[in-house]
C-alpha atoms as a PDB file:
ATOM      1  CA  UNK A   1       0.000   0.000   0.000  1.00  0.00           C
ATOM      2  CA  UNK A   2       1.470   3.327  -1.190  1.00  0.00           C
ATOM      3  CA  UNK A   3       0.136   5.879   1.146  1.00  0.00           C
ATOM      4  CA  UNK A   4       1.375   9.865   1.704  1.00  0.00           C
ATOM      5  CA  UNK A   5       1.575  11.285   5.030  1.00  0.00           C
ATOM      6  CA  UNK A   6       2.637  14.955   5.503  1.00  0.00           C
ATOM      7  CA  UNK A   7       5.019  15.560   8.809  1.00  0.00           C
ATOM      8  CA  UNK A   8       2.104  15.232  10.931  1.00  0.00           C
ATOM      9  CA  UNK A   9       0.861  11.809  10.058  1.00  0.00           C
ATOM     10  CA  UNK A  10      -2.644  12.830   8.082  1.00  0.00           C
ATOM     11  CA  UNK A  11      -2.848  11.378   4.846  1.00  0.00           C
ATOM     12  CA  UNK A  12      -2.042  13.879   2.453  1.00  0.00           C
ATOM     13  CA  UNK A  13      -4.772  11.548  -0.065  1.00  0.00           C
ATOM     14  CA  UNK A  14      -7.677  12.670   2.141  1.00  0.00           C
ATOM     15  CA  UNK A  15      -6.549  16.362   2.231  1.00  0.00           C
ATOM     16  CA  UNK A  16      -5.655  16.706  -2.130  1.00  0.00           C
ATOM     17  CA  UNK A  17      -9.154  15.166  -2.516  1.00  0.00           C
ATOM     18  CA  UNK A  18     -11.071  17.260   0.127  1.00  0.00           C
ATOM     19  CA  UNK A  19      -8.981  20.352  -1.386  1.00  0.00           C
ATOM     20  CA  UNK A  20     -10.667  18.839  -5.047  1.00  0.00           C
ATOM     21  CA  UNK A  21     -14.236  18.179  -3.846  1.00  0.00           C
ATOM     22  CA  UNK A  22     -14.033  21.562  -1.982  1.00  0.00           C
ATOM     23  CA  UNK A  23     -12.847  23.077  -5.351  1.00  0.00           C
ATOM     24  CA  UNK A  24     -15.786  21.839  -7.309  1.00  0.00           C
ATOM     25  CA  UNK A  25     -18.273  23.263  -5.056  1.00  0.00           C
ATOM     26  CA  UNK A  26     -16.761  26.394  -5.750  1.00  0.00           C
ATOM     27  CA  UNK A  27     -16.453  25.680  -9.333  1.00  0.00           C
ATOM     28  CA  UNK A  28     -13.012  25.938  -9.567  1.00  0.00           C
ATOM     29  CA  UNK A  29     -11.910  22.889 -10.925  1.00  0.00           C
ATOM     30  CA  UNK A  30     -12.940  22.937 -14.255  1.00  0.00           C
ATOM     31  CA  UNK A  31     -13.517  27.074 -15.560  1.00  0.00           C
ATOM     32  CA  UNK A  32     -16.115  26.151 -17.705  1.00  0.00           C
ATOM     33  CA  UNK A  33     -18.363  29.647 -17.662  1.00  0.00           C
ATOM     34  CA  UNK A  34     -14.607  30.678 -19.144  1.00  0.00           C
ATOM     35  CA  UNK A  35     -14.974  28.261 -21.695  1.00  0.00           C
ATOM     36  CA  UNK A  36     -18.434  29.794 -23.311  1.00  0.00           C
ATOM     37  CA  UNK A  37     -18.793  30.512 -26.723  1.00  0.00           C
ATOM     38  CA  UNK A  38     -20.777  31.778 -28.963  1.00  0.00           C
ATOM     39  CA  UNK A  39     -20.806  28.595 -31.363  1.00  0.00           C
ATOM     40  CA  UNK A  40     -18.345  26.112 -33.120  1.00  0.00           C
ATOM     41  CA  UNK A  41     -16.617  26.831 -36.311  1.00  0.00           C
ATOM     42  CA  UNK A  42     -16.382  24.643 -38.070  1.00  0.00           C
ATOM     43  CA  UNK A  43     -12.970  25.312 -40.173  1.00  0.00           C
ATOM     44  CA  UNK A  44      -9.961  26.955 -37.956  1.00  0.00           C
ATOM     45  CA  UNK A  45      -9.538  31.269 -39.819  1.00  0.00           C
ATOM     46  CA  UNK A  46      -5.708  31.331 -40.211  1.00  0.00           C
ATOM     47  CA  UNK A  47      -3.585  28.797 -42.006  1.00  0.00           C
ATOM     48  CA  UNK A  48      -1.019  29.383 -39.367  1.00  0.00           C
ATOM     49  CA  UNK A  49      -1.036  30.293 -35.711  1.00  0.00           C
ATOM     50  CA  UNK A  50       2.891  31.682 -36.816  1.00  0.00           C
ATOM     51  CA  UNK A  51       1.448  35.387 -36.954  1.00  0.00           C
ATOM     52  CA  UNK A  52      -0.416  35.487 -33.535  1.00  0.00           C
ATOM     53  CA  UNK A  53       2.272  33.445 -31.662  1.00  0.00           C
ATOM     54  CA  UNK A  54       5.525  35.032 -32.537  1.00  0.00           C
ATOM     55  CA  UNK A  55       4.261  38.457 -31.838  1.00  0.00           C
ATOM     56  CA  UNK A  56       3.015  37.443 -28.021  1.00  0.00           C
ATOM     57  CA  UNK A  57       4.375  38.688 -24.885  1.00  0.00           C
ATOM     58  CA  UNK A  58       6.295  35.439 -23.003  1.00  0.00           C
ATOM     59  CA  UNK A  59       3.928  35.879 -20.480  1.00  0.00           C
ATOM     60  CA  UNK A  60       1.143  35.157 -22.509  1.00  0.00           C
ATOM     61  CA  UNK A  61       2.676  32.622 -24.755  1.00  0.00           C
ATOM     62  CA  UNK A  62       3.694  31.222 -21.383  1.00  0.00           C
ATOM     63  CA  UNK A  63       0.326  29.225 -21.373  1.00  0.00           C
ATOM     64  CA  UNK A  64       1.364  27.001 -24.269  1.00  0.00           C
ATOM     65  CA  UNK A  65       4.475  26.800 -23.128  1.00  0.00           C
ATOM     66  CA  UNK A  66       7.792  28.220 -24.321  1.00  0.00           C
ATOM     67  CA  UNK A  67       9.483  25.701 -27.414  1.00  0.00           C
ATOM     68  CA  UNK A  68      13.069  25.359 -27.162  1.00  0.00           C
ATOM     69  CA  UNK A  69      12.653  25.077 -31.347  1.00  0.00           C
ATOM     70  CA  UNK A  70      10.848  28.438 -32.667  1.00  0.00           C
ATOM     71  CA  UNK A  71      10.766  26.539 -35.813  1.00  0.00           C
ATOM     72  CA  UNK A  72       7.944  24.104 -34.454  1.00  0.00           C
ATOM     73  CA  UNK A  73       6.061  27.825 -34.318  1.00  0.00           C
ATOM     74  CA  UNK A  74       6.526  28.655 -37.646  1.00  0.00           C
ATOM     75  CA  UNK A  75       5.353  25.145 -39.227  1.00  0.00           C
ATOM     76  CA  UNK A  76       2.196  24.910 -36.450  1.00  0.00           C
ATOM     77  CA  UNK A  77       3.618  22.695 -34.750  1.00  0.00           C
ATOM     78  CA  UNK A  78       3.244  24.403 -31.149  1.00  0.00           C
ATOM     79  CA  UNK A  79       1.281  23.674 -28.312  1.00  0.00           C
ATOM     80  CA  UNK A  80       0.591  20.544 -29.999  1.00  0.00           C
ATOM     81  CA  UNK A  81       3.260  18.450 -31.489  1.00  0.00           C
ATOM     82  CA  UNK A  82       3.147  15.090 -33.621  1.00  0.00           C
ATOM     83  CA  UNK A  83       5.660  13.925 -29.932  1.00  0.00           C
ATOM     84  CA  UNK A  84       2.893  14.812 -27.768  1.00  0.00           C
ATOM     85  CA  UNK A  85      -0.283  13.623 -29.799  1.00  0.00           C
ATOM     86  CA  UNK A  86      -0.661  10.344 -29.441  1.00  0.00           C
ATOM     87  CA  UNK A  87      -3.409   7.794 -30.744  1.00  0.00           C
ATOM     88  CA  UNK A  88      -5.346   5.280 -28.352  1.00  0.00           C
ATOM     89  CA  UNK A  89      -5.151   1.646 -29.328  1.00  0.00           C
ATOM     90  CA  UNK A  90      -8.664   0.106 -29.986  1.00  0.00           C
ATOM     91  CA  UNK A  91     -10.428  -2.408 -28.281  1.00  0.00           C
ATOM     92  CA  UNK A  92      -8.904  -5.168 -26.379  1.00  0.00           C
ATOM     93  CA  UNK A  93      -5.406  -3.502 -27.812  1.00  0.00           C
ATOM     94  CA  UNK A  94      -5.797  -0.886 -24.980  1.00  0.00           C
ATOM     95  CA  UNK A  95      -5.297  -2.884 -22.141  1.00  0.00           C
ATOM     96  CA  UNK A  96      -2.433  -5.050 -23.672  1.00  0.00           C
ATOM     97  CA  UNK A  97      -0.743  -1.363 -24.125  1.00  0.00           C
ATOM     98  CA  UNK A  98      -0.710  -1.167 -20.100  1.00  0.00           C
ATOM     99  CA  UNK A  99       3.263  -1.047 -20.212  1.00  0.00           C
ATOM    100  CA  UNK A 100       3.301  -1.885 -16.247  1.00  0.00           C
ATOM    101  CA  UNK A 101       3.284  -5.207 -14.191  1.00  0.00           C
ATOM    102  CA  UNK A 102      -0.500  -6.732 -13.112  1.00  0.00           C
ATOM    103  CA  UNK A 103       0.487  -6.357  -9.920  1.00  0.00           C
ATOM    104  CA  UNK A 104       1.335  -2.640  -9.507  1.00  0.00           C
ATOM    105  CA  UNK A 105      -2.234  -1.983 -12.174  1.00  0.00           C
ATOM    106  CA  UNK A 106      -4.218  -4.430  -9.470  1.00  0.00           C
ATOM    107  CA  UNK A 107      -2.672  -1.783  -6.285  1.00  0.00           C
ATOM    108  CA  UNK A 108      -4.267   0.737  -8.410  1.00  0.00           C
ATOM    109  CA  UNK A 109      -7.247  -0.480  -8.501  1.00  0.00           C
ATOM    110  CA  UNK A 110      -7.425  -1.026  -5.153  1.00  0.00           C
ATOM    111  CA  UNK A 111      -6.466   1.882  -4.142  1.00  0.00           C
ATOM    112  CA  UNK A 112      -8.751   3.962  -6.237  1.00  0.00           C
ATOM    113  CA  UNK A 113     -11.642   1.758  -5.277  1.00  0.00           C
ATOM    114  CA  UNK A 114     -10.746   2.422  -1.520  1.00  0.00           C
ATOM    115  CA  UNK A 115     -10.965   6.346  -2.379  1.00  0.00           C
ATOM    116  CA  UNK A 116     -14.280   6.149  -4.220  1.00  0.00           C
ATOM    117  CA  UNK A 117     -15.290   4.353  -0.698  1.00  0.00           C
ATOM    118  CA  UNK A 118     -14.353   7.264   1.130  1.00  0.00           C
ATOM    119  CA  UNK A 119     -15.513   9.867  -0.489  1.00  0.00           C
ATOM    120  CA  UNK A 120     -18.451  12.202   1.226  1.00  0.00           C
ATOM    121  CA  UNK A 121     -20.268  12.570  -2.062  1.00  0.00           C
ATOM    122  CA  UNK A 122     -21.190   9.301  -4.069  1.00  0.00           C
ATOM    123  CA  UNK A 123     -18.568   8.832  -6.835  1.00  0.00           C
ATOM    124  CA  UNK A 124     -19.065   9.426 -10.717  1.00  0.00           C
ATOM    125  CA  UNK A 125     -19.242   6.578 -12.709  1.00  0.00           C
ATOM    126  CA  UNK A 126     -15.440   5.117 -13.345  1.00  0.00           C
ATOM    127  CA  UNK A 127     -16.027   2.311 -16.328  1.00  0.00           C
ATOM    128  CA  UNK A 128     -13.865  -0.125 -17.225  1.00  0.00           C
ATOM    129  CA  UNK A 129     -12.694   1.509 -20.071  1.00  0.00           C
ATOM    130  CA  UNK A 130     -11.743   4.982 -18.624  1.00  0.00           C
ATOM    131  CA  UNK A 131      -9.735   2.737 -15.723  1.00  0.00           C
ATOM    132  CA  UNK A 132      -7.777   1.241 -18.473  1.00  0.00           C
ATOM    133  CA  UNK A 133      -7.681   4.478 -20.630  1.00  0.00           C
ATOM    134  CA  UNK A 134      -6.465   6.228 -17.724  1.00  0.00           C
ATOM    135  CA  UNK A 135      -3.396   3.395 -16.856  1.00  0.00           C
ATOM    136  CA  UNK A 136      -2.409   3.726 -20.423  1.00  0.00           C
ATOM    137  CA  UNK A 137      -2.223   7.270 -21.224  1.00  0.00           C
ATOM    138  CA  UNK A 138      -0.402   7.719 -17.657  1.00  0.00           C
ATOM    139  CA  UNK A 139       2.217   5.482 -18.626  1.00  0.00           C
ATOM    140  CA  UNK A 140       2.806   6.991 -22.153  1.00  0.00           C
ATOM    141  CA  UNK A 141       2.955  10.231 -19.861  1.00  0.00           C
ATOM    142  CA  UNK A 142       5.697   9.007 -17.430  1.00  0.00           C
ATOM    143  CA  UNK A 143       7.536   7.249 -19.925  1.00  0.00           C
ATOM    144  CA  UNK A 144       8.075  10.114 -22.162  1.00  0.00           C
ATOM    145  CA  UNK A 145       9.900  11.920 -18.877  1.00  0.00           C
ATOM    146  CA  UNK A 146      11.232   9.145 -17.931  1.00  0.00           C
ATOM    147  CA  UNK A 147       9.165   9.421 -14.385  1.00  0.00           C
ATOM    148  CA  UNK A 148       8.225   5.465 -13.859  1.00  0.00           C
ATOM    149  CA  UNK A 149       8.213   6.133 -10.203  1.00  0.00           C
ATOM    150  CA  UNK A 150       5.552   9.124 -10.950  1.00  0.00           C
ATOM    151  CA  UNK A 151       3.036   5.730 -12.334  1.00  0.00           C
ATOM    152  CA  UNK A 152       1.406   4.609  -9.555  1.00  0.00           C
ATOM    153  CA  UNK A 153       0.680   7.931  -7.766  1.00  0.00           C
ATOM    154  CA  UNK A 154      -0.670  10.103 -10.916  1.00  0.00           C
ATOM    155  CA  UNK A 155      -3.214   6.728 -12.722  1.00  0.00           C
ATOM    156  CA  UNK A 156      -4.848   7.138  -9.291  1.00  0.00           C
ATOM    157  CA  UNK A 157      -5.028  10.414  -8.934  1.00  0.00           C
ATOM    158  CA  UNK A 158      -6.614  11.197 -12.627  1.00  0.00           C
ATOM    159  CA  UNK A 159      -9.079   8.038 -11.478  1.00  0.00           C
ATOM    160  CA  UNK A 160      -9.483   9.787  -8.162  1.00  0.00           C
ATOM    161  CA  UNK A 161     -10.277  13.099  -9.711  1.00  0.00           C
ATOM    162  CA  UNK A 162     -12.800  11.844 -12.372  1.00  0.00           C
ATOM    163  CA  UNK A 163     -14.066  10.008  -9.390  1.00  0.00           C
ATOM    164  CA  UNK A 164     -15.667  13.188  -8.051  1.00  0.00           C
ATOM    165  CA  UNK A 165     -17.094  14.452 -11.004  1.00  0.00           C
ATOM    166  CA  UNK A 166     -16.283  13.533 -14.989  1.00  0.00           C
ATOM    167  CA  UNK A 167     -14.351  16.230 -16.881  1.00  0.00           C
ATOM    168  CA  UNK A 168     -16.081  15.070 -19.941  1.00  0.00           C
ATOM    169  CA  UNK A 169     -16.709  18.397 -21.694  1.00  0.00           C
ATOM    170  CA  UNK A 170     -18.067  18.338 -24.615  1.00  0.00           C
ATOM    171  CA  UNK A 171     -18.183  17.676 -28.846  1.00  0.00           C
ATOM    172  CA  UNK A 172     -16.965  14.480 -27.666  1.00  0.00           C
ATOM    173  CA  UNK A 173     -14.462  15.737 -26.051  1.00  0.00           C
ATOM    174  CA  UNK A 174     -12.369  15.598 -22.437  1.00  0.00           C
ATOM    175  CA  UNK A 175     -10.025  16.516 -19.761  1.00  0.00           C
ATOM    176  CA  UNK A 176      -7.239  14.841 -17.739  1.00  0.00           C
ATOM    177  CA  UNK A 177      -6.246  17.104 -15.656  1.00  0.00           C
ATOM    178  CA  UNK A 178      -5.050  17.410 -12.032  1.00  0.00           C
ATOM    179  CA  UNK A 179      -3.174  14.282 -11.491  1.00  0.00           C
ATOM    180  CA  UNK A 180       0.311  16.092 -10.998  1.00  0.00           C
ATOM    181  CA  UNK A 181      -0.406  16.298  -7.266  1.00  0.00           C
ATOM    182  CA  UNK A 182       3.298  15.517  -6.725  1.00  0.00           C
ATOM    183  CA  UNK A 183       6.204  15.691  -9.036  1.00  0.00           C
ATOM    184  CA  UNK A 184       8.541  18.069 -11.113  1.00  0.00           C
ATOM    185  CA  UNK A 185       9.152  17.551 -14.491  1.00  0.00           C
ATOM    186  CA  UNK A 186      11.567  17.969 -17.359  1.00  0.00           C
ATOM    187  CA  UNK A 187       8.826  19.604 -19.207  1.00  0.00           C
ATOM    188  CA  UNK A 188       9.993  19.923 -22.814  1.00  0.00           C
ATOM    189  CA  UNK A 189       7.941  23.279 -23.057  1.00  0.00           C
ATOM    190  CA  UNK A 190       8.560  25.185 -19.964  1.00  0.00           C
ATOM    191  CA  UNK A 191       6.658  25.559 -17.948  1.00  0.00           C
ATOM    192  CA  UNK A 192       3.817  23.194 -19.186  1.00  0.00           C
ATOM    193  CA  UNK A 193       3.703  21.008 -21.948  1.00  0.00           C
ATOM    194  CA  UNK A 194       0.438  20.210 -23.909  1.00  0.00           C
ATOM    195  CA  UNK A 195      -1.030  16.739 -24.701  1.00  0.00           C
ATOM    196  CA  UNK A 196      -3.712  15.503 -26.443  1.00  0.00           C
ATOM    197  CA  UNK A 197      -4.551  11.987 -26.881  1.00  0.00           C
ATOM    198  CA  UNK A 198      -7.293  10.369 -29.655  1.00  0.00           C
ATOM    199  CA  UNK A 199      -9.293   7.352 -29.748  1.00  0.00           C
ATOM    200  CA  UNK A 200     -11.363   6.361 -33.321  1.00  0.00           C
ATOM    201  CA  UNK A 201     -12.917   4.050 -31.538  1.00  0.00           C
ATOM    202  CA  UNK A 202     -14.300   6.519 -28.650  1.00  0.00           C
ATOM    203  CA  UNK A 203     -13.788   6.018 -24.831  1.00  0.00           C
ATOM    204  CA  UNK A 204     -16.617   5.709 -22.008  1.00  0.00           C
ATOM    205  CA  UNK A 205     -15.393   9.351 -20.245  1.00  0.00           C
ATOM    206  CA  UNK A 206     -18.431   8.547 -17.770  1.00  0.00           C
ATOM    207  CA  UNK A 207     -19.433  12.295 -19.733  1.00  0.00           C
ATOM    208  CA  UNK A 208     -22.363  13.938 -18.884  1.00  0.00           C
ATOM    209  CA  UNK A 209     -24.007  13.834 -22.159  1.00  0.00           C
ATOM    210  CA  UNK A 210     -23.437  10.030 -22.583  1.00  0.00           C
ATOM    211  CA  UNK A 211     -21.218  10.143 -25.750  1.00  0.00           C
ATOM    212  CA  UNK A 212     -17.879   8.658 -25.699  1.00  0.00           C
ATOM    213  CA  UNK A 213     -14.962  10.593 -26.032  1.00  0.00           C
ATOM    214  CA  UNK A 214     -12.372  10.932 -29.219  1.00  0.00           C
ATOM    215  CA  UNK A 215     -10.214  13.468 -27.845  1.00  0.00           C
ATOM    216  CA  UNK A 216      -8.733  14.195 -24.044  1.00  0.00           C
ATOM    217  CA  UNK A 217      -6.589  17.121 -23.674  1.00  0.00           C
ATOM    218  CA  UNK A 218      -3.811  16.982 -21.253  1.00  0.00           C
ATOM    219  CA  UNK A 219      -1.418  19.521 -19.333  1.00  0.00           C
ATOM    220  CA  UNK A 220       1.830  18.679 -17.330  1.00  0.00           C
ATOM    221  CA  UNK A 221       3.580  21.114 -15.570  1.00  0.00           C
ATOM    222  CA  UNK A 222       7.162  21.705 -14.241  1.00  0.00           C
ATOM    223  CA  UNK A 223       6.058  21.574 -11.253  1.00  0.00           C
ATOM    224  CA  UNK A 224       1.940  20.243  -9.682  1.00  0.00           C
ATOM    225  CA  UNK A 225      -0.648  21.967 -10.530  1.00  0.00           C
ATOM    226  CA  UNK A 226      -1.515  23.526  -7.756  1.00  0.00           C
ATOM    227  CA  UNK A 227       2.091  25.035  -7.695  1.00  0.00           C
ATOM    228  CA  UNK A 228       1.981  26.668 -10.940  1.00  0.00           C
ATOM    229  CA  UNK A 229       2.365  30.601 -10.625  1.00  0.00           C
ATOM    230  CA  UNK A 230       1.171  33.210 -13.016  1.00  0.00           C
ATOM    231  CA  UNK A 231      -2.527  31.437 -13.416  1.00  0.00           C
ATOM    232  CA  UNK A 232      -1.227  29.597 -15.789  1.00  0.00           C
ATOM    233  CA  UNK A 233      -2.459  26.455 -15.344  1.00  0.00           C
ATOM    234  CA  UNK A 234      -6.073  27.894 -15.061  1.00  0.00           C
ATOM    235  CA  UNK A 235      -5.422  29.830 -18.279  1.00  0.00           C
ATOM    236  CA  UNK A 236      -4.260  26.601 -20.134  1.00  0.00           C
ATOM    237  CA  UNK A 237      -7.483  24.566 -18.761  1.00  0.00           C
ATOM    238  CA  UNK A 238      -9.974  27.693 -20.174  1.00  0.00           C
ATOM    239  CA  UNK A 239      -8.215  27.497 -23.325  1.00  0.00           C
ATOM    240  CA  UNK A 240      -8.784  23.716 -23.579  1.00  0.00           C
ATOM    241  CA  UNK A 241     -12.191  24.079 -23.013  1.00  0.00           C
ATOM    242  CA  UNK A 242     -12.596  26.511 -25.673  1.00  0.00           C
ATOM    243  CA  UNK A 243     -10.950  24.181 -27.900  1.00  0.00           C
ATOM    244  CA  UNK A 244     -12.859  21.056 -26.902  1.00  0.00           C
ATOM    245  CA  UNK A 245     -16.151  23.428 -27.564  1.00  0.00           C
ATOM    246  CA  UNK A 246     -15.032  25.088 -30.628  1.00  0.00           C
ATOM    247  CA  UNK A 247     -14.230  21.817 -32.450  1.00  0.00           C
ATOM    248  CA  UNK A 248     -17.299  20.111 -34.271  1.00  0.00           C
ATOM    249  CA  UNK A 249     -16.024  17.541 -35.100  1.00  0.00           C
ATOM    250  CA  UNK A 250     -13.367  15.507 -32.585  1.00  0.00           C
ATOM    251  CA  UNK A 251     -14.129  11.981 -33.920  1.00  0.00           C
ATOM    252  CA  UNK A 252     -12.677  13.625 -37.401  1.00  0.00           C
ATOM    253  CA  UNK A 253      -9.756  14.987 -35.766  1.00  0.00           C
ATOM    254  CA  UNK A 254      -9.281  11.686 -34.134  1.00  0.00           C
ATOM    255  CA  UNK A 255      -8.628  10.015 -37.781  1.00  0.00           C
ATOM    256  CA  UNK A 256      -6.462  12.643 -39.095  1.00  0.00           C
ATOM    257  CA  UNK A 257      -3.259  11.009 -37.871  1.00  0.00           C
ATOM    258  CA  UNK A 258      -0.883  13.192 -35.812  1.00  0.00           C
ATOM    259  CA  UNK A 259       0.455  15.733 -38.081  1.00  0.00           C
ATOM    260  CA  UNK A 260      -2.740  16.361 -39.827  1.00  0.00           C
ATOM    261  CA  UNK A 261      -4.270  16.836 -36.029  1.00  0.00           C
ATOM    262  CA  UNK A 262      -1.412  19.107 -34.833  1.00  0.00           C
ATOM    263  CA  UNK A 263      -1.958  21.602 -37.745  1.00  0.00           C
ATOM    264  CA  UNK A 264      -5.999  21.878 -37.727  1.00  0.00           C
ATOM    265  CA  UNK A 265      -5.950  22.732 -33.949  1.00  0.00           C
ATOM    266  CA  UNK A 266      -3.080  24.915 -33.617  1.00  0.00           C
ATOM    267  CA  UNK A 267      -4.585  27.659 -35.361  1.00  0.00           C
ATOM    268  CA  UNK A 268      -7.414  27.103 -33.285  1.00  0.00           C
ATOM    269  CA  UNK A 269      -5.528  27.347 -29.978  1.00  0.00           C
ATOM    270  CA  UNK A 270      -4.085  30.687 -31.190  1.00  0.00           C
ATOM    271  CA  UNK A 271      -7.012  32.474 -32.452  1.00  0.00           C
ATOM    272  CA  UNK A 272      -8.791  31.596 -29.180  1.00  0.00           C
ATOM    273  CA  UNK A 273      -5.983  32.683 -26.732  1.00  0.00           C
ATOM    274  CA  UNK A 274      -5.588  35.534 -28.734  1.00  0.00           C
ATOM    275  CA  UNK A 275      -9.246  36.660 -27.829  1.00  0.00           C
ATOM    276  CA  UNK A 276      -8.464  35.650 -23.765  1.00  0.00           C
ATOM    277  CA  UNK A 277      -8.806  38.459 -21.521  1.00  0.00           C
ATOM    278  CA  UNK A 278      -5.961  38.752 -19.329  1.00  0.00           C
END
């Protein structure tokens, strides 16, 4: 059993998800009345987010994170990047893609079904699926740092998190967010790096309007979320759920292959945080 205690012996697992649940009473979890629009369009207006990006203050570019390469700027390949977009296997194919022993996936479960248990609110609705979904995206995630020993501790807290409510958004779209509760990164983007992972196939996000996701936008940080100056890990979730809402069509995106997907939305993402306030 893998278990945090801060210097006073209280389990630090109780206090991130009280902090969480607290959080979404509030509404601060998820900015969605950021996220509004007026509609989706349907085609992104510029052929190239190069003008809007490379005349930004840091501060504001700072959101998408800063490339080490300009160049990926000027081809639209920034936030997203072909390295960073990566495509779900189907099916049963999922599951076999679980690059981690049975044994460490089955303390998982365990301890993510123990959480749900203890939780003052009745839990959302964590299929199958989404369990394995979420065990094979982290891994892709903490293999691409080279974090193994970040596994364990951020596939239960995404569960844990989607446990309280889904972040499902919508146009068949998601979150997965919040599981950095604990470790810096070698971002390759400081200081966040952008993800975004598709599924043809759809995945049971437990969403609220019952349709199964194509596309889940991720963030990691340098450092945990919640340790992020500068709002700008509040700034980067509005701006994904702009994108999931401006989008019409995700399951499209989702069959465009990486390349193709990485220059449709980057235009996107800089026309939108171009209109931000802030």
């Amino acid at each position: 059993m893998n278990r945090n205690f801060d210097h006073e012996g209280r389990d630090q697992s109780q206090s991130r998800r009280r902090f969480l649940e607290d959080s979404l009473v509030l509404g601060a979890s998820v900015p969605l009345s950021a996220a509004n629009t007026s509609g989706a369009s349907e085609q992104p207006r510029s052929p190239s987010p190069e003008p809007e990006l490379l005349r930004w203050r840091v501060d504001r570019l700072k959101v998408l994170g800063i490339p080490e390469d300009w160049e990926a700027v000027r081809l639209g390949l920034h936030p997203f990047t072909p390295e960073r977009v990566v495509v779900l296997p189907s099916g049963a194919r999922l599951g076999r893609g679980v690059r981690y022993e049975r044994e460490v996936c089955e303390r998982i479960d365990e301890r993510i079904d123990r959480g749900r248990a203890e939780m003052r609110r009745v839990p959302a609705p964590l299929p199958d699926g989404k369990r394995t979904a979420i065990l094979w995206m982290i891994g892709r995630l903490t293999a691409h740092y080279n974090r193994p020993d970040l596994f364990e501790e951020w596939a239960f807290e995404l569960a844990d998190r989607e446990s309280l409510a889904s972040t499902g958004i919508a146009r068949r779209c998601g979150l997965a967010h919040q599981f950095q509760f604990r470790g810096e990164v070698g971002v390759d983007c400081p200081p966040i790096d952008w993800w975004l992972f598709l599924s043809s196939d759809g995945i049971d996000w437990a969403s609220p309007d019952g349709e199964p996701v194509h596309a889940l936008i991720a963030h990691v940080g340098r450092v945990p979320w919640y340790a992020m100056e500068g709002g700008v890990v509040d700034r980067a979730v509005a701006l994904a759920c702009l994108i999931a809402r401006e989008v019409d069509d995700w399951r499209g995106v989702a069959d465009m292959g990486r390349m193709s997907a990485c220059r449709h939305l980057n235009p996107i993402v800089a026309r939108l945080l171009e209109a931000m306030d802030f």
